[in-house]
N, C-alpha and C. Protein backbone atom coordinates (compact mmCIF):
# COMPACT_ATOMS: atom_id res chain seq x y z
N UNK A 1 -31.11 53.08 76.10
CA UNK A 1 -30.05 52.77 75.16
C UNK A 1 -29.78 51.27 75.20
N UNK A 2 -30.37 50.57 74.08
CA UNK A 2 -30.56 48.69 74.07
C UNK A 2 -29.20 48.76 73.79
N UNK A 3 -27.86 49.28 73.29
CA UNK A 3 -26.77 48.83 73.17
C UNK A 3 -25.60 48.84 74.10
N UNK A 4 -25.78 49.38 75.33
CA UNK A 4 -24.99 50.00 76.40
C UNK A 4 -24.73 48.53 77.04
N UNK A 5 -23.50 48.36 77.62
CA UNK A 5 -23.40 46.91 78.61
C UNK A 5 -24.14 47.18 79.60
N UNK A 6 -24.93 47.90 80.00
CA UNK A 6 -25.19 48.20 81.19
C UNK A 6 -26.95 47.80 81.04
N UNK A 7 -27.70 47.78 80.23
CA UNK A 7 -29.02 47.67 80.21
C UNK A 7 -29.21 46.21 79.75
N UNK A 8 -29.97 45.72 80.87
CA UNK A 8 -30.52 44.28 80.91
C UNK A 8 -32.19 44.11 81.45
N UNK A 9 -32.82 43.52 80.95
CA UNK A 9 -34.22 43.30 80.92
C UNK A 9 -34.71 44.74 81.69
N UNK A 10 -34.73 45.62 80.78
CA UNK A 10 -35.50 47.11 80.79
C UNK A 10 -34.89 47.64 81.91
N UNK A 11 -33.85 47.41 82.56
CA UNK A 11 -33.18 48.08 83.58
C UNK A 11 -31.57 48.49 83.41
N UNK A 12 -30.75 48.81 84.18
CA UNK A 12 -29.71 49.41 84.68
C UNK A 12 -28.85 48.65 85.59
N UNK A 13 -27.87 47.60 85.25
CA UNK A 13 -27.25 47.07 86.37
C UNK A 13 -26.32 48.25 86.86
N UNK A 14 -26.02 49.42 86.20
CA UNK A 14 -24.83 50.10 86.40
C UNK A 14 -25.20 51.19 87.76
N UNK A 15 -26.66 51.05 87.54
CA UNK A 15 -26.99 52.44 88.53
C UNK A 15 -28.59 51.79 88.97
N UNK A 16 -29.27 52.40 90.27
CA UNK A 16 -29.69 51.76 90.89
C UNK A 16 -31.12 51.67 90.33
N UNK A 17 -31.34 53.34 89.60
CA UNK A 17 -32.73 54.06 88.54
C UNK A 17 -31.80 54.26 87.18
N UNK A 18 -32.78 53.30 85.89
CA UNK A 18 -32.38 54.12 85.11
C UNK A 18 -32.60 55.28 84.15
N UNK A 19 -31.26 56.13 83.89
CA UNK A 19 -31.47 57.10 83.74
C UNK A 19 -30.58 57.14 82.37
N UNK A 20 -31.14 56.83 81.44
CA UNK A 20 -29.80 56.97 80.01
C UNK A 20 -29.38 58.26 79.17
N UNK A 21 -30.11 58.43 79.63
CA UNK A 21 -30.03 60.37 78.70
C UNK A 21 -29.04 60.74 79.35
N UNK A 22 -27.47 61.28 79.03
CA UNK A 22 -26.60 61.51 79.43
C UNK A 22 -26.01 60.83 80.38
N UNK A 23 -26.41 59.32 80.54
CA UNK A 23 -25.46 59.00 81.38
C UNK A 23 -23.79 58.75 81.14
N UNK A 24 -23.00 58.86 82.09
CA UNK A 24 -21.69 58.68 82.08
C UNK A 24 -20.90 57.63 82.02
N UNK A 25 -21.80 56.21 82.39
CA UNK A 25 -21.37 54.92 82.55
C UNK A 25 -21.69 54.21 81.04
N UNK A 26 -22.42 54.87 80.50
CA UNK A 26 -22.15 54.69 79.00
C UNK A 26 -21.51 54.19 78.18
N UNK A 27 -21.19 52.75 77.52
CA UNK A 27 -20.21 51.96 76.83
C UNK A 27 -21.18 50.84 75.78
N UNK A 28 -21.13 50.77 74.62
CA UNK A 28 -21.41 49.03 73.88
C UNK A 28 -21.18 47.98 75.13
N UNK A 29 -21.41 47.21 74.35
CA UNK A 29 -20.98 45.48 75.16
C UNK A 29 -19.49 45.44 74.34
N UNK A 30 -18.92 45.77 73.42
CA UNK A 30 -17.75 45.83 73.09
C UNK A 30 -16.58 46.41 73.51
N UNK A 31 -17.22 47.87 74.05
CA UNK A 31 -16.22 48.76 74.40
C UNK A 31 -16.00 48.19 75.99
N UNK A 32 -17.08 47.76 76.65
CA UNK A 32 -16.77 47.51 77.85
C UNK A 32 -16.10 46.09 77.87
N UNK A 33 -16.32 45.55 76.94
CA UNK A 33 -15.09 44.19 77.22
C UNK A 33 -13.61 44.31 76.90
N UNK A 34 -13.50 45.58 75.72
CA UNK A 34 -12.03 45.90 75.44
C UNK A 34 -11.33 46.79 76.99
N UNK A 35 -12.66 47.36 77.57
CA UNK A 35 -12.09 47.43 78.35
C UNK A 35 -11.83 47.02 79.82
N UNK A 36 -12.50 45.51 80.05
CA UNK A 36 -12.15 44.58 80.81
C UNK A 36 -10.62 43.87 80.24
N UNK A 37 -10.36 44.28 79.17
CA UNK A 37 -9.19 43.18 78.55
C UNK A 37 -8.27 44.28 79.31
N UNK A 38 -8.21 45.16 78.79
CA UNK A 38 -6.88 46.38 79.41
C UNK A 38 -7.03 46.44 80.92
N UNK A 39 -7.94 46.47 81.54
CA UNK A 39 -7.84 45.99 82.95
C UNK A 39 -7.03 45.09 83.75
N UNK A 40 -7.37 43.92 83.12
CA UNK A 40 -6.71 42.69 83.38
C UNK A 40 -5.43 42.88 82.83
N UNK A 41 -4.82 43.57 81.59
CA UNK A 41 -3.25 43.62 80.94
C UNK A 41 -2.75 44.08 82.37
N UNK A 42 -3.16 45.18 82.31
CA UNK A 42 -2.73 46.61 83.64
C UNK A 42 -2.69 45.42 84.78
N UNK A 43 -3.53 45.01 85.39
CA UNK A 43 -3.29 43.98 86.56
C UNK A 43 -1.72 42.88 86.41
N UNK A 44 -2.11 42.47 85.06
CA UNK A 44 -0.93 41.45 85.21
C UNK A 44 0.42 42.28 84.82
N UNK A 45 0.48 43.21 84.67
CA UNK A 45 1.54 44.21 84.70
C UNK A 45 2.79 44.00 86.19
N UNK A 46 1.64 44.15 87.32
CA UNK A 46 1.55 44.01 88.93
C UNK A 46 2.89 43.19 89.04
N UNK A 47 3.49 43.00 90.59
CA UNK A 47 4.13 41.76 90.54
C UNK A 47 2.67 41.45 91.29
N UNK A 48 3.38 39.64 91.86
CA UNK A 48 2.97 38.66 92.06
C UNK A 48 1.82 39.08 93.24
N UNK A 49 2.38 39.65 94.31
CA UNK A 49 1.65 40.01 95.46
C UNK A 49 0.98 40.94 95.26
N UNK A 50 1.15 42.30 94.08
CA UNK A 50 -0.27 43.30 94.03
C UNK A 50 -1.25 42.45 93.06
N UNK A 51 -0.99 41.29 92.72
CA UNK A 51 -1.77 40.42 91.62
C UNK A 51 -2.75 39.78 92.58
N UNK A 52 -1.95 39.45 93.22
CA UNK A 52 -2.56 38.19 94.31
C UNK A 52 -3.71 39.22 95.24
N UNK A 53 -3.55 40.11 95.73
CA UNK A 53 -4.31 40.80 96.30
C UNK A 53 -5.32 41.32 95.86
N UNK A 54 -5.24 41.88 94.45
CA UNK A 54 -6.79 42.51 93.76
C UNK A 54 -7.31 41.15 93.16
N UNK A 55 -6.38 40.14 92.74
CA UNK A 55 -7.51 39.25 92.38
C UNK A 55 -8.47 38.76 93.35
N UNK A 56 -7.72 38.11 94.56
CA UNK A 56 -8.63 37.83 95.80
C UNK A 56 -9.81 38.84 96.24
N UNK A 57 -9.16 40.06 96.28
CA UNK A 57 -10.44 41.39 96.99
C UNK A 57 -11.34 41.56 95.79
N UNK A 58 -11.09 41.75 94.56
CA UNK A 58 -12.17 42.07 93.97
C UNK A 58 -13.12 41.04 92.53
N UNK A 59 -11.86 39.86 92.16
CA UNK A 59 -12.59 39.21 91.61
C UNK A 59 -12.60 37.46 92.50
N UNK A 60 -12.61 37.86 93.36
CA UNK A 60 -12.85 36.67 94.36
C UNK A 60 -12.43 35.48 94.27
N UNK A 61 -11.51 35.16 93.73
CA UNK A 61 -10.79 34.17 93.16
C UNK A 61 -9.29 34.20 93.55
N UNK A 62 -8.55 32.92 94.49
CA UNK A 62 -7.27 32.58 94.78
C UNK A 62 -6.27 32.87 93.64
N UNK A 63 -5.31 32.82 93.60
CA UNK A 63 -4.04 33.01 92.11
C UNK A 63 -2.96 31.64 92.98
C-alpha cells in the first residue's frame, strides 16, 4: 500500500516484516499527520510538568 505513512523504499517502518493486507497500523501520510496534530493539542492540554515530562521521554527535546 504506496499510500500508507508507514511504507518507505519497499518496506515498513511501522512493523519489522511487511505485511499490508490487513494491516492495522494503516493510515495516508495525511491521516497520520492530522493525527500527530491532535496528539500534540492533547499534550498541550497537560499542565506544565506532564508537558515537560513526555516531551523530554518521548520526543527528546527540553521545554
Amino acid at each position: 500500500m504506496k499510500d500508507c505513512f508507514a511504507y518507505k523504499r519497499n518496506s515498513c517502518i511501522a512493523l519489522k516484516e511487511k505485511q499490508c493486507e490487513g494491516c492495522n497500523f494503516y493510515k495516508t501520510k495525511e491521516q497520520y499527520l492530522l493525527d500527530q496534530e491532535k496528539a500534540l493539542e492533547r499534550i498541550r492540554g497537560l499542565d506544565a510538568k506532564k508537558q515537560k515530562h513526555i516531551f523530554e521521554k518521548y520526543y527528546k527535546m527540553e521545554v
